[in-house]
N, C-alpha and C. Protein backbone atom coordinates (compact mmCIF):
# COMPACT_ATOMS: atom_id res chain seq x y z
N UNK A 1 -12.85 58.46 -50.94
CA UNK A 1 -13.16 59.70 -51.63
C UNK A 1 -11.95 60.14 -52.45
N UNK A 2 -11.77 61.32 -53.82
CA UNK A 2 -11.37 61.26 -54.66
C UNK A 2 -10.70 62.79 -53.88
N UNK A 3 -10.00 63.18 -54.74
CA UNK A 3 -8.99 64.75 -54.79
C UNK A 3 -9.50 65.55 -56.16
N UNK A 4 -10.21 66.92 -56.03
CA UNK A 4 -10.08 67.20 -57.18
C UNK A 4 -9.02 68.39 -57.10
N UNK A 5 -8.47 68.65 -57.81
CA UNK A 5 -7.44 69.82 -57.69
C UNK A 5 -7.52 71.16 -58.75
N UNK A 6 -8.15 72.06 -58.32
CA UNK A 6 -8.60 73.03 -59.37
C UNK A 6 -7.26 74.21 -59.46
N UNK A 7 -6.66 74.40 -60.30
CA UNK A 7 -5.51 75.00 -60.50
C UNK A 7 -5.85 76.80 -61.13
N UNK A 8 -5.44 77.80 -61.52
CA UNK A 8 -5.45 79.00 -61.48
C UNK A 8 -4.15 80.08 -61.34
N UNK A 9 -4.25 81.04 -62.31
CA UNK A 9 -3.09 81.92 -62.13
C UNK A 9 -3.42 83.11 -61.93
N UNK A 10 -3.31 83.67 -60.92
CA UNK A 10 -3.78 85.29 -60.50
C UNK A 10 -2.30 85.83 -61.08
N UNK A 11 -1.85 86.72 -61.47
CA UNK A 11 -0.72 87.61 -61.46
C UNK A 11 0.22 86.45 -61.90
N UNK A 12 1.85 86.74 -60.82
CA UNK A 12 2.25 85.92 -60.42
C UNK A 12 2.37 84.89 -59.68
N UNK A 13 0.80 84.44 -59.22
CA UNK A 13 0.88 84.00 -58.06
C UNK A 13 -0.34 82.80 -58.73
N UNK A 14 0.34 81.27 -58.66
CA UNK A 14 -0.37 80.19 -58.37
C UNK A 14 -1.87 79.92 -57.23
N UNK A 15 -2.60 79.43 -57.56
CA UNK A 15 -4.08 79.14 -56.78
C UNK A 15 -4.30 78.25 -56.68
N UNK A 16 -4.23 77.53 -55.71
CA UNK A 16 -3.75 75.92 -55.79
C UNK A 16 -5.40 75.42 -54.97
N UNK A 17 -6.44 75.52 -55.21
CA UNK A 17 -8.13 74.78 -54.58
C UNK A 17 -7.97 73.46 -54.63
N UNK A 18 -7.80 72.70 -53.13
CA UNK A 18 -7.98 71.23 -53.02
C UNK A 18 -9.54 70.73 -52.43
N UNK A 19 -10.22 69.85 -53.49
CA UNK A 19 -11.36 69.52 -52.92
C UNK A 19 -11.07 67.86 -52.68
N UNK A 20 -11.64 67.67 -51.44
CA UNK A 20 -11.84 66.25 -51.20
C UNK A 20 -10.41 65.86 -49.82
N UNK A 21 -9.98 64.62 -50.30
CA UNK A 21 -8.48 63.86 -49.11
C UNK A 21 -7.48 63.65 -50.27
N UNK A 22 -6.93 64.69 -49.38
CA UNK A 22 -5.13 64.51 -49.60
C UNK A 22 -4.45 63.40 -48.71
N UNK A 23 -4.23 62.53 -49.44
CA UNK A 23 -3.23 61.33 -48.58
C UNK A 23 -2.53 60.66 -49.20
N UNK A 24 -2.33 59.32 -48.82
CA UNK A 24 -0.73 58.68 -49.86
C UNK A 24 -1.09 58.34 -51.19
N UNK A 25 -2.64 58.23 -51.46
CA UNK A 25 -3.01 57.41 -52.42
C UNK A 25 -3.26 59.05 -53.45
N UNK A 26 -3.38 59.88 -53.22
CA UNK A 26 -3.58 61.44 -54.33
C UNK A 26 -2.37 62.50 -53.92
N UNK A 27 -1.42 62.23 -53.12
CA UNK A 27 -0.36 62.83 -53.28
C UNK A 27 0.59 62.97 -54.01
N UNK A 28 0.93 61.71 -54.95
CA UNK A 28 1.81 62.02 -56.05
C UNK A 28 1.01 63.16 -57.32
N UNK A 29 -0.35 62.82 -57.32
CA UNK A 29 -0.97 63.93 -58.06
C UNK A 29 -0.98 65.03 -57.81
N UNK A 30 -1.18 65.24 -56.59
CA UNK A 30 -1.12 66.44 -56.41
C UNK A 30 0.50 67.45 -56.84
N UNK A 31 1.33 66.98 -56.45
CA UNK A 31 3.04 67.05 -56.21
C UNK A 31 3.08 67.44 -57.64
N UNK A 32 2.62 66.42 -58.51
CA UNK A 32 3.16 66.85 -60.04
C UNK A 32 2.21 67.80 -60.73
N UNK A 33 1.08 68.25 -60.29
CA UNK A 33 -0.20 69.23 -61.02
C UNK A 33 0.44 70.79 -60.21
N UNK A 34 0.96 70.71 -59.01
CA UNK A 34 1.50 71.81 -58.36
C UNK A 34 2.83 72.29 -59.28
N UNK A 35 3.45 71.09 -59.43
CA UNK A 35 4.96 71.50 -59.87
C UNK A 35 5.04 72.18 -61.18
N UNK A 36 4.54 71.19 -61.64
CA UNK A 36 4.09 71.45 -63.48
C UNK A 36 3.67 72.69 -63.51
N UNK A 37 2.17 73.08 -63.22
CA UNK A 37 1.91 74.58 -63.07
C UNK A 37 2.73 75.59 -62.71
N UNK A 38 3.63 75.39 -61.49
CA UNK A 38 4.37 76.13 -61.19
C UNK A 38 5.36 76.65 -61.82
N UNK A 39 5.75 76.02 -62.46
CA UNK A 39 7.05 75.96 -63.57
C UNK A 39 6.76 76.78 -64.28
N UNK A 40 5.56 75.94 -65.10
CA UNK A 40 5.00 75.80 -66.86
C UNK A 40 3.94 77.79 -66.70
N UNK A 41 3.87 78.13 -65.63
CA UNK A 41 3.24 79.42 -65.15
C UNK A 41 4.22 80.64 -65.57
N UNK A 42 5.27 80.53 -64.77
CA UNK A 42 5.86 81.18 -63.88
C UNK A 42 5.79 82.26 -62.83
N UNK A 43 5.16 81.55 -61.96
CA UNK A 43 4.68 81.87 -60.85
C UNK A 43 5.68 81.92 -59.72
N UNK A 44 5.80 82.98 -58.93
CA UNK A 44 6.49 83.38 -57.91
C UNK A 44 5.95 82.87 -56.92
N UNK A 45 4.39 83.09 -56.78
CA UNK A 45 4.09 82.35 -54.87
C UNK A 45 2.66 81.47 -55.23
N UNK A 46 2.63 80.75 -54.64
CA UNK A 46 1.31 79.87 -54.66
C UNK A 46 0.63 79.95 -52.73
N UNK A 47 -0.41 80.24 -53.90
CA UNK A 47 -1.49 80.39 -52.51
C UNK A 47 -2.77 78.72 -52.62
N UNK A 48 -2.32 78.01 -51.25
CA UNK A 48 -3.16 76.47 -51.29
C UNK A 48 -3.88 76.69 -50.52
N UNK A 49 -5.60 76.84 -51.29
CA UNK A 49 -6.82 76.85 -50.63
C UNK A 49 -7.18 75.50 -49.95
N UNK A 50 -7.42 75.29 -49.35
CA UNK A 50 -7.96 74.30 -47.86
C UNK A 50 -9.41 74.15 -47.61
N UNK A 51 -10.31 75.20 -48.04
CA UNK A 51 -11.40 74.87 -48.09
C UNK A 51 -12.06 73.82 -47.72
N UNK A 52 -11.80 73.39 -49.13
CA UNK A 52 -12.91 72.00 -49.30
C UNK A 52 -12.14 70.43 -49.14
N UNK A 53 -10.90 70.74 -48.72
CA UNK A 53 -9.65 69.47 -48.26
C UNK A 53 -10.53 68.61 -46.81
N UNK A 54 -11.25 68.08 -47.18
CA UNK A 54 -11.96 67.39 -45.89
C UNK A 54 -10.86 66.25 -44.69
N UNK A 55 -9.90 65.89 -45.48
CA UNK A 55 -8.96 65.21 -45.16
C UNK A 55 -7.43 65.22 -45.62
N UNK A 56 -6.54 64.97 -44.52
CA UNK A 56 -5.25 65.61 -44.83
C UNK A 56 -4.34 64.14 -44.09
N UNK A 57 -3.47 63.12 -44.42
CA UNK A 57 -2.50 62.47 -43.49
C UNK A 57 -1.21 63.33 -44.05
N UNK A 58 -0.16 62.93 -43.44
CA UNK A 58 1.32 63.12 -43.55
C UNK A 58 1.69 63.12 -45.10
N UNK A 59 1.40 62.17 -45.94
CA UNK A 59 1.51 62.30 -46.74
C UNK A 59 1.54 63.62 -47.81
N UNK A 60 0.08 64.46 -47.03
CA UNK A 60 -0.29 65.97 -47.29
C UNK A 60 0.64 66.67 -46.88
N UNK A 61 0.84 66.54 -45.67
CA UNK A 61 1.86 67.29 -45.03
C UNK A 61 3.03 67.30 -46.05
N UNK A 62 3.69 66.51 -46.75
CA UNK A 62 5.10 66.63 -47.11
C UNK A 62 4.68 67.03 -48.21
N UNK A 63 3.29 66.58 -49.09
CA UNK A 63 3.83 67.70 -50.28
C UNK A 63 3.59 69.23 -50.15
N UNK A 64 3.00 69.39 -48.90
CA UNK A 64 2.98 71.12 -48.93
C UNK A 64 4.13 71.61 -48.56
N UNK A 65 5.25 71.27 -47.58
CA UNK A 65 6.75 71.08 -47.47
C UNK A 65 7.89 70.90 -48.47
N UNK A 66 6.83 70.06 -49.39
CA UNK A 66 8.11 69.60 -50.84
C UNK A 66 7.44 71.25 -51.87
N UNK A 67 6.37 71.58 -51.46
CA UNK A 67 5.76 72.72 -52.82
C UNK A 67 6.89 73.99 -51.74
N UNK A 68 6.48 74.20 -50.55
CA UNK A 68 7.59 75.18 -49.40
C UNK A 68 8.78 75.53 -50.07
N UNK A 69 9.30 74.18 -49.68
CA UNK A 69 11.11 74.19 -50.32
C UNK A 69 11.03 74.88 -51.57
N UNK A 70 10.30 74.56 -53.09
CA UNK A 70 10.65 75.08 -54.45
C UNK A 70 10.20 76.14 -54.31
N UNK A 71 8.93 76.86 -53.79
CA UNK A 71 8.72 77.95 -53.51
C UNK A 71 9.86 78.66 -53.10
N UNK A 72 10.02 78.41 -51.68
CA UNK A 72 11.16 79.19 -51.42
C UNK A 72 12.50 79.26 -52.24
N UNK A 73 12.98 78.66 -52.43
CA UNK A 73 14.47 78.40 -53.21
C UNK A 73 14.39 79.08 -54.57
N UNK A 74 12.99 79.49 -54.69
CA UNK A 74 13.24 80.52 -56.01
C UNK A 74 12.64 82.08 -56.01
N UNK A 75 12.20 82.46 -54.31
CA UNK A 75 12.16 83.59 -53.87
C UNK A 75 11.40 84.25 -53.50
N UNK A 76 9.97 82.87 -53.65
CA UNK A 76 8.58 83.57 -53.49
C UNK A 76 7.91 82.63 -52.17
N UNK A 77 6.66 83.04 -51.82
CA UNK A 77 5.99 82.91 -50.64
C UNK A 77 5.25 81.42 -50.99
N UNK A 78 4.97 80.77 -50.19
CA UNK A 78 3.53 79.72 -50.27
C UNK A 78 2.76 80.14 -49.12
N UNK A 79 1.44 80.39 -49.01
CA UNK A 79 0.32 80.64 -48.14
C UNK A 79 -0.72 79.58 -48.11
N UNK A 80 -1.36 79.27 -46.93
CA UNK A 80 -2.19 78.53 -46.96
C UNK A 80 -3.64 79.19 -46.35
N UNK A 81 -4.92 79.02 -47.09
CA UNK A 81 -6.00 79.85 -46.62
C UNK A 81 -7.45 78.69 -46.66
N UNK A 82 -8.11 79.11 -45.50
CA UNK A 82 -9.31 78.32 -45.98
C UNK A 82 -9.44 77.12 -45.40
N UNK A 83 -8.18 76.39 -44.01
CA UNK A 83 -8.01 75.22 -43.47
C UNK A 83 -9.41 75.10 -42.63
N UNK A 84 -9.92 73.88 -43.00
CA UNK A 84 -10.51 73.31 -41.81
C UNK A 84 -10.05 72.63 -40.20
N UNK A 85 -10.79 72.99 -39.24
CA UNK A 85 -10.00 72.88 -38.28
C UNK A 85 -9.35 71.58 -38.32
N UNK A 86 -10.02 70.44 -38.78
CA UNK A 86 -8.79 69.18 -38.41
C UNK A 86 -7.89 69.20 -39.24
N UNK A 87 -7.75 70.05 -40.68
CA UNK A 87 -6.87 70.54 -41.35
C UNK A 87 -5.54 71.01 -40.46
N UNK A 88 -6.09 72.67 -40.17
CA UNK A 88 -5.43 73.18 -39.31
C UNK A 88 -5.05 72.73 -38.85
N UNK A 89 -5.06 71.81 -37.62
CA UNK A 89 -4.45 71.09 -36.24
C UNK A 89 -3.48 70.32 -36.48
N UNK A 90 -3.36 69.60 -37.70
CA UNK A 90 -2.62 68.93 -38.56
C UNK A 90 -1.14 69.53 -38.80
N UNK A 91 -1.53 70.97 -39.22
CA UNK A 91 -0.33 71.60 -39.56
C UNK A 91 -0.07 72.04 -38.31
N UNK A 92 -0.69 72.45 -37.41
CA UNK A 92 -0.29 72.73 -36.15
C UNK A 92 0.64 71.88 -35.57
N UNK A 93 0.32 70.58 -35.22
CA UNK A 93 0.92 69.25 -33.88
C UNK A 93 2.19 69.16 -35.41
N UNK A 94 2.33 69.39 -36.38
CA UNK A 94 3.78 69.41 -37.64
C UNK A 94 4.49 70.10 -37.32
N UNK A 95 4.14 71.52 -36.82
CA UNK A 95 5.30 72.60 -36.76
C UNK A 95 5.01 73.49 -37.92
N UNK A 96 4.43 73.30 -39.21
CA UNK A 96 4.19 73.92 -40.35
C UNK A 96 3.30 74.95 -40.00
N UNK A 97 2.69 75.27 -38.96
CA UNK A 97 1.90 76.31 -38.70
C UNK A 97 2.50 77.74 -38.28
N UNK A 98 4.05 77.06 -38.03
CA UNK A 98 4.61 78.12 -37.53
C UNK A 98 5.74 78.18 -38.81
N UNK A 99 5.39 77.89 -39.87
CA UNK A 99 6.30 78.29 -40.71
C UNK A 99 5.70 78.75 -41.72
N UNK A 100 4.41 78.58 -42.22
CA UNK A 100 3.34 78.90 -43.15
C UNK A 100 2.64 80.41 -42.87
N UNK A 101 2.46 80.97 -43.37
CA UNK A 101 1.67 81.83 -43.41
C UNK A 101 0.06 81.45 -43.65
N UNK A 102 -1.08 81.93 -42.36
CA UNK A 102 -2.60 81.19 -43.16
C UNK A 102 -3.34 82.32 -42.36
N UNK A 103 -4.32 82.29 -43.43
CA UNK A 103 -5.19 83.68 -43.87
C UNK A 103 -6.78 82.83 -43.87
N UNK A 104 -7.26 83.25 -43.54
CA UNK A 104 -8.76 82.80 -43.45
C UNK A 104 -9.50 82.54 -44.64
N UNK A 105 -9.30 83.20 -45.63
CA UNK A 105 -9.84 83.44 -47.15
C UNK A 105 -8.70 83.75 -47.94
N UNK A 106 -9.28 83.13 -49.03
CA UNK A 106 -8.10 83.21 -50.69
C UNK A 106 -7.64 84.63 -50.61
N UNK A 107 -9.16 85.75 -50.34
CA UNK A 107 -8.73 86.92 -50.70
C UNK A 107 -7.79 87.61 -50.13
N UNK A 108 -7.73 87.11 -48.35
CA UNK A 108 -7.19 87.79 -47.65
C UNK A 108 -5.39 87.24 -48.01
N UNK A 109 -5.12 86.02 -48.61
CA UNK A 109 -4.22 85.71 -48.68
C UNK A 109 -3.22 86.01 -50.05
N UNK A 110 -4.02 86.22 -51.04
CA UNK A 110 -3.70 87.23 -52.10
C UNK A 110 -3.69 88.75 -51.89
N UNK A 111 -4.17 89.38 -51.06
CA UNK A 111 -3.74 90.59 -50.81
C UNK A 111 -2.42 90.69 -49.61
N UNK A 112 -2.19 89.91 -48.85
CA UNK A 112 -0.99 89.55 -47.96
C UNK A 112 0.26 89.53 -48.44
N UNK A 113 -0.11 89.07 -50.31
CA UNK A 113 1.17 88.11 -50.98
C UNK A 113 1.70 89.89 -51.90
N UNK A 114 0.32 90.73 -52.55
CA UNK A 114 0.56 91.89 -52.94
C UNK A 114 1.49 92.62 -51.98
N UNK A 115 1.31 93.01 -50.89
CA UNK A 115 1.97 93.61 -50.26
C UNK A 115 3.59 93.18 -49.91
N UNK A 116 3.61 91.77 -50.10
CA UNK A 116 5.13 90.83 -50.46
C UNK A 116 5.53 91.68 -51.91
N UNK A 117 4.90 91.22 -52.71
CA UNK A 117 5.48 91.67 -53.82
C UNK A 117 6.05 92.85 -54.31
């Protein structure tokens, strides 16, 4: 199965919708459609919907860690909303669950990021 990656700019804040499996073979895509936007935006926090991410390996894991780091290092939040549970569990048994912020819905996670701002 394929990755589609639907991109979006609320405010300052990136909208990052992953449909389909994130793994070794759509992770460099993903890495550079995140970055690029991020930049080419200028966007302070990105919020990565989970939704429709049916599948996630390690590979996933590090680019939401590699999007973390630039996020952070320039002052803004990354949130994650919308995980499916084997999603979830994923970031859980990582440790990233306890470093992420995750909100049940986009909305709830864009109003989380307002109150940051």
């Amino acid at each position: 199965m394929s990755l589609q990656v639907e991109l979006e700019q609320h405010r300052n804040t990136l909208i990052v919708r992953l449909r389909g499996e994130l793994d070794h073979h759509t992770a460099d895509q993903v890495r550079f459609k995140i970055e690029d936007a991020f930049l080419r935006g200028r966007c302070h926090h990105v919020v990565l919907n989970l939704q429709e991410l049916s599948f996630m390996d390690s590979s996933g894991l590090g680019v939401v860690l590699g999007r973390y780091k630039t996020v952070s290092s320039r002052g803004g939040k990354l949130v994650v909303c919308g995980a499916q549970p084997a999603v979830k569990r994923l970031f859980e048994l990582s440790g990233l669950l306890k470093m992420l912020p995750f909100h049940e819905t986009e909305t709830a996670a864009l109003s989380g990021l307002e109150v940051v701002s």
